[in-house]
C-alpha atoms as a PDB file:
ATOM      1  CA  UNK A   1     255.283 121.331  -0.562  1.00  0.00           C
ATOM      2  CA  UNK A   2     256.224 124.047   1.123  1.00  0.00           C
ATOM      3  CA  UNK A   3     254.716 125.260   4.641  1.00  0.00           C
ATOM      4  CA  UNK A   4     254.549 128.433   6.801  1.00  0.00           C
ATOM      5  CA  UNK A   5     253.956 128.756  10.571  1.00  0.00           C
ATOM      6  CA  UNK A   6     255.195 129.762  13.731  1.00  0.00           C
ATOM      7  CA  UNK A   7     258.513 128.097  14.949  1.00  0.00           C
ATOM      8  CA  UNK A   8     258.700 126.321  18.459  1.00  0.00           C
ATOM      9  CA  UNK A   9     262.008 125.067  17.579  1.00  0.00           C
ATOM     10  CA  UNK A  10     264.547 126.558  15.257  1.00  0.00           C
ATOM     11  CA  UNK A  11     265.756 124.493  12.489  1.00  0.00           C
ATOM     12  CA  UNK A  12     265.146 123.303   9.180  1.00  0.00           C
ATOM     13  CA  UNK A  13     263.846 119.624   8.068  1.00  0.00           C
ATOM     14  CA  UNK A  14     262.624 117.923   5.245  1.00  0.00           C
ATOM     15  CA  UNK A  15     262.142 114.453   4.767  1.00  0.00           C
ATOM     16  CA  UNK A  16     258.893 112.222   3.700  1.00  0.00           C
ATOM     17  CA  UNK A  17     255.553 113.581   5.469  1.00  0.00           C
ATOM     18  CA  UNK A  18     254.045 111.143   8.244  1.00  0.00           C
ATOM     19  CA  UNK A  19     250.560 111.553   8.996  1.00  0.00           C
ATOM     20  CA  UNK A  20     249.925 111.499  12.952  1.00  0.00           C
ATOM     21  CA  UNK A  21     246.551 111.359  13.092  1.00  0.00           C
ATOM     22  CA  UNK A  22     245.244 108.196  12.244  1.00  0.00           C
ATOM     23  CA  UNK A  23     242.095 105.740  13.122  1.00  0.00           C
ATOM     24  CA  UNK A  24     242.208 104.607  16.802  1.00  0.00           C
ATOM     25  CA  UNK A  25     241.947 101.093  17.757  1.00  0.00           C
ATOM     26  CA  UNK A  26     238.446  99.465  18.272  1.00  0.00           C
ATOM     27  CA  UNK A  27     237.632  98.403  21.935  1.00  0.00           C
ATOM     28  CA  UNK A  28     236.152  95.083  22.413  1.00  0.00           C
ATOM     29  CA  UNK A  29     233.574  95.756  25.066  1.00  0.00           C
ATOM     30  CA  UNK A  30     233.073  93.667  28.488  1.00  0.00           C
ATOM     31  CA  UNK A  31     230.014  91.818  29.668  1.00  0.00           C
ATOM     32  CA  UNK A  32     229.354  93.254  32.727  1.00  0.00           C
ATOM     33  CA  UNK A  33     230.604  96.792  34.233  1.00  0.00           C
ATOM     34  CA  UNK A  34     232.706  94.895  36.721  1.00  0.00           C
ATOM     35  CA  UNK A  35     234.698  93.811  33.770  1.00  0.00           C
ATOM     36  CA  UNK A  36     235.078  97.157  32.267  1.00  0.00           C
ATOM     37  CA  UNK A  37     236.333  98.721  35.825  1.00  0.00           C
ATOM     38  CA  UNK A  38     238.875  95.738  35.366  1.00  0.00           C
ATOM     39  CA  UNK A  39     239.882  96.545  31.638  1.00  0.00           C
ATOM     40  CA  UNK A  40     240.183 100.474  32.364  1.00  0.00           C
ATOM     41  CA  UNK A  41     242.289  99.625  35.926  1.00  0.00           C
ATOM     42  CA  UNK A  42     244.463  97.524  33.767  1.00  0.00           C
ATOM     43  CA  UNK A  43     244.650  99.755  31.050  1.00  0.00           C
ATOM     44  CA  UNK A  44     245.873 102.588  33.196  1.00  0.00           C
ATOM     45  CA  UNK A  45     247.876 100.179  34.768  1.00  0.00           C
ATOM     46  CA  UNK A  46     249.642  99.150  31.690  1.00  0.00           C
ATOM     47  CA  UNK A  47     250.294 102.969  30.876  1.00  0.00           C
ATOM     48  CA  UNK A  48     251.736 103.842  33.579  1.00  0.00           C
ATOM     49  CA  UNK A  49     254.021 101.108  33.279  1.00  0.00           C
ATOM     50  CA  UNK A  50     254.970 101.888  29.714  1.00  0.00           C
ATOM     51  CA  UNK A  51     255.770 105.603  31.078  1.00  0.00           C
ATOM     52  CA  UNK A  52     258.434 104.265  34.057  1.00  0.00           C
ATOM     53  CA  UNK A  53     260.069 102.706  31.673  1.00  0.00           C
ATOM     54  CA  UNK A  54     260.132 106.222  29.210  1.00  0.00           C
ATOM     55  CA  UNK A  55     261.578 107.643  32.315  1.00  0.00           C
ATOM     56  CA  UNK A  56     264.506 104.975  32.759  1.00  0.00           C
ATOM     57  CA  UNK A  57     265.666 106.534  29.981  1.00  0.00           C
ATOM     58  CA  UNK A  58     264.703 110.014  29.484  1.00  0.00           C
ATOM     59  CA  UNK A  59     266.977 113.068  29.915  1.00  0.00           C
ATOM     60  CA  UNK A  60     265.993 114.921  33.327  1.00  0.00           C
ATOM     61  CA  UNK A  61     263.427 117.529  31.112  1.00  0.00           C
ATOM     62  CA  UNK A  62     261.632 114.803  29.008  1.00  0.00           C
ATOM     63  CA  UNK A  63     261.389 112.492  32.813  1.00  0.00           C
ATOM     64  CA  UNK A  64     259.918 115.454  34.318  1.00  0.00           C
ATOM     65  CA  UNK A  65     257.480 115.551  32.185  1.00  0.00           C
ATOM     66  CA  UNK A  66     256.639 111.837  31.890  1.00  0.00           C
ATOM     67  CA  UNK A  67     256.605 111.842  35.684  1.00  0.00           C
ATOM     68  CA  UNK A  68     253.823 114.426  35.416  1.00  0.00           C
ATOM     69  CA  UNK A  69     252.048 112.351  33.416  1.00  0.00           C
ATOM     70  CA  UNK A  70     252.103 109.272  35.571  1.00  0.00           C
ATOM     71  CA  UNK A  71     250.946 111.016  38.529  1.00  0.00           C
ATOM     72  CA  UNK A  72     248.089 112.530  36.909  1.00  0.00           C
ATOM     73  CA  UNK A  73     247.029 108.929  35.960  1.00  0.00           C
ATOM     74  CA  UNK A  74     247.793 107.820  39.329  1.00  0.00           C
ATOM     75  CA  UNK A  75     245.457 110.651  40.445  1.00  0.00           C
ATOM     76  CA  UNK A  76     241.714 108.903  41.439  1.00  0.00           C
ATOM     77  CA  UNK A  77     240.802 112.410  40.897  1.00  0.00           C
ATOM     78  CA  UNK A  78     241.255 112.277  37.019  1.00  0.00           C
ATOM     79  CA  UNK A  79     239.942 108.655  36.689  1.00  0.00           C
ATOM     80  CA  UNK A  80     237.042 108.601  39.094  1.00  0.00           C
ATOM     81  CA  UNK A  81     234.420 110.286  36.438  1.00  0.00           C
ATOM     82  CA  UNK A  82     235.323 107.296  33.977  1.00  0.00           C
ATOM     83  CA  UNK A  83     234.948 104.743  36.893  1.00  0.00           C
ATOM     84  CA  UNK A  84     231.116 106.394  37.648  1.00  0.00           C
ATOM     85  CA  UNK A  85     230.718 106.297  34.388  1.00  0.00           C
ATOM     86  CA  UNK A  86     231.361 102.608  34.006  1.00  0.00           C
ATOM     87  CA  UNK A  87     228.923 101.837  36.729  1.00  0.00           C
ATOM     88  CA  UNK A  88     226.023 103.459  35.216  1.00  0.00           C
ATOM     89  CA  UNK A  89     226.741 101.417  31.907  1.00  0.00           C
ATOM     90  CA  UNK A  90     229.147 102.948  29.622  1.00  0.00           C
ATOM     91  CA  UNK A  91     232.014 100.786  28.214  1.00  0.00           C
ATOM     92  CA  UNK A  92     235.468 101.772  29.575  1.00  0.00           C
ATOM     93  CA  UNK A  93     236.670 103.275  26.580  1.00  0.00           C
ATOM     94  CA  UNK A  94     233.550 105.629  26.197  1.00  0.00           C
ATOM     95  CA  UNK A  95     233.458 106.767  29.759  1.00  0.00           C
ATOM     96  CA  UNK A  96     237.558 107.425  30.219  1.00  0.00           C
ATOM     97  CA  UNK A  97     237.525 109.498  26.814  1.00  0.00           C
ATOM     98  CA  UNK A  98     234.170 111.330  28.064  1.00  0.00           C
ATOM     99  CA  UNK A  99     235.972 111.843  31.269  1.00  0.00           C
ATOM    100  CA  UNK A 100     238.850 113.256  29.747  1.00  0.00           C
ATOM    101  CA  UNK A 101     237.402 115.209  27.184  1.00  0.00           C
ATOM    102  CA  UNK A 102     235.666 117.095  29.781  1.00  0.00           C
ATOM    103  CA  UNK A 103     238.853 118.104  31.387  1.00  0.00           C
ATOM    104  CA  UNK A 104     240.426 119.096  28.325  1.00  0.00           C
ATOM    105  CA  UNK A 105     237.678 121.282  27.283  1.00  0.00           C
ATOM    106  CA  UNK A 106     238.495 122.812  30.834  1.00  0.00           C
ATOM    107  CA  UNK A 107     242.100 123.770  30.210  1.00  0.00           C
ATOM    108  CA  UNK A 108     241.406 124.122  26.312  1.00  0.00           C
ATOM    109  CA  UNK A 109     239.210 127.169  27.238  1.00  0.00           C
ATOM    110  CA  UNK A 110     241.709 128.837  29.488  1.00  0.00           C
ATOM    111  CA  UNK A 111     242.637 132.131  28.760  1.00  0.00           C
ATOM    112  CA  UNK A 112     246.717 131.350  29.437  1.00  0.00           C
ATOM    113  CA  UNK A 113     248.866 129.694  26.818  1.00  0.00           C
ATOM    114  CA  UNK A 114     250.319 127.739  30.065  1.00  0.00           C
ATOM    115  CA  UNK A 115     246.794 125.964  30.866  1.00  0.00           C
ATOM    116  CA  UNK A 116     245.718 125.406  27.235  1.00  0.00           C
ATOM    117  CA  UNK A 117     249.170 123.675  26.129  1.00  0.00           C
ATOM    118  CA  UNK A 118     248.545 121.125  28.957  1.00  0.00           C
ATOM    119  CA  UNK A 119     245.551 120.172  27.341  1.00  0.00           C
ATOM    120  CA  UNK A 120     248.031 118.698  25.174  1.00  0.00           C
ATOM    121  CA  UNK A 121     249.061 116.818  28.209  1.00  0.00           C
ATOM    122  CA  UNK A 122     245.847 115.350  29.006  1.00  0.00           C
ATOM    123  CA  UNK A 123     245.099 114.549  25.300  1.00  0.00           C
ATOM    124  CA  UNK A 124     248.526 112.618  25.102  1.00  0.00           C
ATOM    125  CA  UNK A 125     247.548 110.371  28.733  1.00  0.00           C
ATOM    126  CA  UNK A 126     243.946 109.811  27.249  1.00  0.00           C
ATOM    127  CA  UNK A 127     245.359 108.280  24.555  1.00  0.00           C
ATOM    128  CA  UNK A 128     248.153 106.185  26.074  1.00  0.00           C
ATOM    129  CA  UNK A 129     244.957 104.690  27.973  1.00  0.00           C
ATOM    130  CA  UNK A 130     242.832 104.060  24.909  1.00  0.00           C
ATOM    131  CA  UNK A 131     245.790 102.782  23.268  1.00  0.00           C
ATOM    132  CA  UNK A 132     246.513 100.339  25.772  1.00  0.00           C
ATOM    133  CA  UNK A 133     242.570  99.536  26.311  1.00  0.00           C
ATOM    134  CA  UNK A 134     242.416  98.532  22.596  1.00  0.00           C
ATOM    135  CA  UNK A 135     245.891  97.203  22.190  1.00  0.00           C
ATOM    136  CA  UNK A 136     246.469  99.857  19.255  1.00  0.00           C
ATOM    137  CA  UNK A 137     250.322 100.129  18.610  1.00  0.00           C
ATOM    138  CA  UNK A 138     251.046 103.256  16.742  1.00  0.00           C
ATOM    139  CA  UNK A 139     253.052 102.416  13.551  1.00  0.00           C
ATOM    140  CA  UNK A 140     256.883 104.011  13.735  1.00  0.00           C
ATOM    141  CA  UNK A 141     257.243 106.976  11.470  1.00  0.00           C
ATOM    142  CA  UNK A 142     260.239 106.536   9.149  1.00  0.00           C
ATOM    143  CA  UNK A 143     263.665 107.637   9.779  1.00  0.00           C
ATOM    144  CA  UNK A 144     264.108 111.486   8.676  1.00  0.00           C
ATOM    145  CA  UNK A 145     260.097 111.942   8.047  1.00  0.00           C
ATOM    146  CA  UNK A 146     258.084 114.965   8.764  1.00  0.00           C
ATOM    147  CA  UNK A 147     255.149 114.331  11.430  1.00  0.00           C
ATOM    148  CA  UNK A 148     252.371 116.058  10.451  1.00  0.00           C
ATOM    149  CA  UNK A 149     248.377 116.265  11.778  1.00  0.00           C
ATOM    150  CA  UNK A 150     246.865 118.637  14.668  1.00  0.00           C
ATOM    151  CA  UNK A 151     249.146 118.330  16.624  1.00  0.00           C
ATOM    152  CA  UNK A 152     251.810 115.596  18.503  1.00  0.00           C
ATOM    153  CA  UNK A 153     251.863 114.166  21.985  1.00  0.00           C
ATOM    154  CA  UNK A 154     254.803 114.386  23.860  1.00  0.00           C
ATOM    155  CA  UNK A 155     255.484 110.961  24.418  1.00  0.00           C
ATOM    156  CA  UNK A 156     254.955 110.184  20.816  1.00  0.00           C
ATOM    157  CA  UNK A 157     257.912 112.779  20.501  1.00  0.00           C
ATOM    158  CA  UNK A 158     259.948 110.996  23.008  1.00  0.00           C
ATOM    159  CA  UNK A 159     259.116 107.646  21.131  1.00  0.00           C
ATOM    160  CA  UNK A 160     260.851 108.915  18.089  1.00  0.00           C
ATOM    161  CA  UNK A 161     263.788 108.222  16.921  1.00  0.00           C
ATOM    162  CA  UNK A 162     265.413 111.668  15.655  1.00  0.00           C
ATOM    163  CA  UNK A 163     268.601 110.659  14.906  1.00  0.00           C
ATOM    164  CA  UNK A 164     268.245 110.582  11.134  1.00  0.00           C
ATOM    165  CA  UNK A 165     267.038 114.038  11.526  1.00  0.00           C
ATOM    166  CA  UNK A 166     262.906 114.522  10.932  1.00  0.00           C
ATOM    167  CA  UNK A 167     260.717 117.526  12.016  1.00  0.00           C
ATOM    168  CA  UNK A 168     257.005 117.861  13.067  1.00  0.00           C
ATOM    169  CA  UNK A 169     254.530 120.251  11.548  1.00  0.00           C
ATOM    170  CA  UNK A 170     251.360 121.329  13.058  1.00  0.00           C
ATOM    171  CA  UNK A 171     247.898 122.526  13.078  1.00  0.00           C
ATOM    172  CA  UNK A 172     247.949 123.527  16.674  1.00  0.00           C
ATOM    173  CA  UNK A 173     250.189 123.247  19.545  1.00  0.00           C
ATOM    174  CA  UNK A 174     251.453 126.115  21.491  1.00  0.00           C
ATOM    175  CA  UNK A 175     255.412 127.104  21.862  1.00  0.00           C
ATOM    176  CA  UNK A 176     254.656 126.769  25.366  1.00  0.00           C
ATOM    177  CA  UNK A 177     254.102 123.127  25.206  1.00  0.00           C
ATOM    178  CA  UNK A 178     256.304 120.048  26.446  1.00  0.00           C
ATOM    179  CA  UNK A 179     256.742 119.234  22.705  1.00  0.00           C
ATOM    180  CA  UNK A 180     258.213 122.838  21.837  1.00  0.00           C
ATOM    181  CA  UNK A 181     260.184 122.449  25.205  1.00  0.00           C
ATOM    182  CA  UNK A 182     261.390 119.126  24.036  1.00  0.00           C
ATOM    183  CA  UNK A 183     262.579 120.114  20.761  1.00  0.00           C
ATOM    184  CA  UNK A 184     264.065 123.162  21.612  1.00  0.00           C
ATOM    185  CA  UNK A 185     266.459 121.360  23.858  1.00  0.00           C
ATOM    186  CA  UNK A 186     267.214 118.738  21.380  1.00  0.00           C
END
């Protein structure tokens, strides 16, 4: 197979093709709302946690950007919507990815490349919360494959092992994006 695009990062790859986007995890909902405040605290919780430790061993570019992520989830700004949402009945995963999606759709409809390929930001720490909410841990590509799907979250690129080599193609993304900043150093 061959495929055409626009470059974020020169170089060539080719290896077996990994498909990124797969089923999420199913959420086991709470009894009471007061139980799903607890699950999404702990959730968030447990993401930021798994992002310190990213840092610990990130290069100064990649622990910029995982520090950005970790204070946006330590923001009550970006959580409180899911939190309201949780009170009026919604299970935890429902209400953060309602929450999030609405600020997505916010930066996804900017008219700067800047704002929109942060969306990929806030796509990448609403799923490090549903992953940790339904205990989902992504399967490791093999070493040397090709990610493929819509597009890749940076600390999915920062999980990989590229040392065997690999590349990513995608449906979207921007060049502008932490990924395409990422590679491009690498």
């Amino acid at each position: 197979m061959r495929i055409e695009g626009v470059p974020a990062s020169a170089g060539y790859a080719e290896g077996p093709l990994f498909e990124l986007d797969r089923p999420a995890g199913v959420y086991a909902s709470k009894a009471s709302s007061a139980e799903e405040t607890l699950s999404l605290e702990a959730a968030i919780g447990k993401a930021v946690s798994r992002l310190v430790a990213m840092v610990g061993t990130a290069d100064s570019d990649a622990a910029g950007i995982l520090e950005f992520h970790i204070a946006m989830l330590e923001d009550d700004a970006l959580s409180r919507p899911a939190f309201a949402s949780i009170a009026s009945g919604k299970t935890a995963d429902a209400a953060w990815r309602q929450a999030l999606d609405a600020e997505i759709a916010g930066y996804d409809a900017s008219d700067q490349d800047y704002f929109r390929a942060r969306a990929a930001d806030l796509r990448d720490i609403r799923d490090q919360v549903l992953r940790a909410l339904t205990e989902d841990g992504d399967s490791t590509a093999p070493a040397g494959a090709i990610l493929c799907g819509e597009d890749i979250a940076p600390t999915r690129f920062l999980e990989t092992d590229w040392s065997h080599g690999g590349g990513i193609a995608l449906k979207a993304g921007s060049t502008a994006s932490h990924v395409a900043m990422l590679a491009r150093s690498r």
